[in-house]
C-alpha atoms as a PDB file:
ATOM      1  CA  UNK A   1     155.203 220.471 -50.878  1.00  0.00           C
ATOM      2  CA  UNK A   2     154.718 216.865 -50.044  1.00  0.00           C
ATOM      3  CA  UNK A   3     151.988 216.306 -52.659  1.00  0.00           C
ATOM      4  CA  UNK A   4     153.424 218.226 -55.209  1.00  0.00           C
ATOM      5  CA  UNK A   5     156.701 216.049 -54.565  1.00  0.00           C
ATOM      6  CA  UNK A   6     154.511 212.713 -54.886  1.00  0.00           C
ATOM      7  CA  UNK A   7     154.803 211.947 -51.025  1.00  0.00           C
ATOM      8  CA  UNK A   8     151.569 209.970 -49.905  1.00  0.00           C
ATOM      9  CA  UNK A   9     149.922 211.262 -46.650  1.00  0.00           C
ATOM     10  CA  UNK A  10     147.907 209.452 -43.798  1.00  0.00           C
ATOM     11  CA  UNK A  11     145.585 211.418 -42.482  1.00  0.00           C
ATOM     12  CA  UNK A  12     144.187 210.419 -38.289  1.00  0.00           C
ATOM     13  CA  UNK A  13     141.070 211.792 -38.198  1.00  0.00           C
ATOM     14  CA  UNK A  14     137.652 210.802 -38.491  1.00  0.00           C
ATOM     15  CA  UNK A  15     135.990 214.228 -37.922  1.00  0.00           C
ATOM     16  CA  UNK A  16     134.188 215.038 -41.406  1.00  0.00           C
ATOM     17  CA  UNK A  17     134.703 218.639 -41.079  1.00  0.00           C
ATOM     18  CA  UNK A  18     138.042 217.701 -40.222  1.00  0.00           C
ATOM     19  CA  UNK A  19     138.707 215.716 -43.197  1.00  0.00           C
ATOM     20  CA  UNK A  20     136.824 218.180 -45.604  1.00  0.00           C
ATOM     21  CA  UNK A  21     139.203 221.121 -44.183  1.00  0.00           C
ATOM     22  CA  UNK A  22     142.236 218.544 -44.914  1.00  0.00           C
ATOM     23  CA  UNK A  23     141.656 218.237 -48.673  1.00  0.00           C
ATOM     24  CA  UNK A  24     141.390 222.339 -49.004  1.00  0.00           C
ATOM     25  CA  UNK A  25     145.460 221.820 -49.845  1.00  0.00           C
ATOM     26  CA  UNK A  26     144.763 222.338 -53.265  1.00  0.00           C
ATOM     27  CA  UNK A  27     144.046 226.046 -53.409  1.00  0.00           C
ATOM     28  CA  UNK A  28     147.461 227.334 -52.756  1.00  0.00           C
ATOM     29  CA  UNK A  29     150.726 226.888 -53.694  1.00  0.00           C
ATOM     30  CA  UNK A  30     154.950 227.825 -52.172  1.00  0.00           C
ATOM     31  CA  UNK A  31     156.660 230.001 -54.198  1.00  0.00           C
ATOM     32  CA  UNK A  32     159.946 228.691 -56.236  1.00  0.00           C
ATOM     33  CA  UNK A  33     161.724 230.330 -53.060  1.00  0.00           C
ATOM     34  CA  UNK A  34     159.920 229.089 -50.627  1.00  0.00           C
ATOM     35  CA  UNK A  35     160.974 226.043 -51.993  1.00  0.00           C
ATOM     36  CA  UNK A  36     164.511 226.907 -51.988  1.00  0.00           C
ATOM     37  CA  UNK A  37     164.954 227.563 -48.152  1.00  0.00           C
ATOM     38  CA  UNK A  38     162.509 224.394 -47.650  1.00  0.00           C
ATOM     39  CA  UNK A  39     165.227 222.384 -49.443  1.00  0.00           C
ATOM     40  CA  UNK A  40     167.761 224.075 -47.973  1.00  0.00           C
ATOM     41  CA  UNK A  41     166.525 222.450 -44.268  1.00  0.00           C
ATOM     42  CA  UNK A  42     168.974 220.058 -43.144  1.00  0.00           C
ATOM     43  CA  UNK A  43     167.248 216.161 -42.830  1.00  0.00           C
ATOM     44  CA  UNK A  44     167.509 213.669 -40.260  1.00  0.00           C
ATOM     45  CA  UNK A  45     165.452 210.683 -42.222  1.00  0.00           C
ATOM     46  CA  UNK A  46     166.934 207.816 -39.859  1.00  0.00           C
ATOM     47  CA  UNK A  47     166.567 207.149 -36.445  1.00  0.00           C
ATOM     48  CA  UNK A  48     169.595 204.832 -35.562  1.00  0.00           C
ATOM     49  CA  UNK A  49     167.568 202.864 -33.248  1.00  0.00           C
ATOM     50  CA  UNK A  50     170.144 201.058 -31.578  1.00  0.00           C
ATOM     51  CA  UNK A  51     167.563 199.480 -28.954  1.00  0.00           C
ATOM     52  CA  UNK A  52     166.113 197.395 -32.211  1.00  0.00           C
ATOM     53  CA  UNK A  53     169.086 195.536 -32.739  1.00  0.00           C
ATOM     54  CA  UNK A  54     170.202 192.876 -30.684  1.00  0.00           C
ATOM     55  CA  UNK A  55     171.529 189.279 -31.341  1.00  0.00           C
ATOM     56  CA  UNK A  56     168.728 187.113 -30.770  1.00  0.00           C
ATOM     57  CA  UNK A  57     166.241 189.891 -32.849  1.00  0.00           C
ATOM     58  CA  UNK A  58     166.134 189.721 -36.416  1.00  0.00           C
ATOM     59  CA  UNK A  59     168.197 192.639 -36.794  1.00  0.00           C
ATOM     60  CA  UNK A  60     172.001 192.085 -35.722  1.00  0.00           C
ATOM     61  CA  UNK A  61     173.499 195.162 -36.503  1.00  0.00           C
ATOM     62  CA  UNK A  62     172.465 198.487 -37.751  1.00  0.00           C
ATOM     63  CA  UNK A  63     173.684 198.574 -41.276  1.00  0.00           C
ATOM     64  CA  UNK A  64     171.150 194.995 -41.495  1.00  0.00           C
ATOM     65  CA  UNK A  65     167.785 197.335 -39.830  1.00  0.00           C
ATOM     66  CA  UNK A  66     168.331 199.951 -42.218  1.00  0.00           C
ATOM     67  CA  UNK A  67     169.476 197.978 -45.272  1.00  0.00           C
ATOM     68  CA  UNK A  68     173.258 199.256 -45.308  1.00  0.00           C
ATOM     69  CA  UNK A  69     171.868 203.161 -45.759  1.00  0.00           C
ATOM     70  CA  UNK A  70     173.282 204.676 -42.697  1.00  0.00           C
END
């Protein structure tokens, strides 16, 4: 779903039959409805992070650390 969305993937291993068995995405594919109930999946994209803000950091607030989209 990822690649067929454009999403760019990082990959952690080093293992060559690893990696070989990574890149055998390509031979299958979800069904339209498998796509539906994927979508359907409620997100959580943002972490608030509060512990990264703080008034001496370079984030202040919140709304500044994730450029106003919370």
């Amino acid at each position: 779903m990822g690649i067929e969305q454009g999403l760019t993937f990082v990959v952690k291993s080093f293992n060559k039959e690893r990696m070989r068995e990574n890149l055998r995405i390509f031979d299958w594919e979800l069904s339209s409805d498998d796509y539906k109930h994927i979508n359907e999946i409620k997100q959580h994209r943002l972490k608030p992070k509060p512990e990264m803000v703080s008034p001496n950091g370079p984030f202040k607030s919140l709304e500044e650390l994730w450029d106003g989209e919370i």
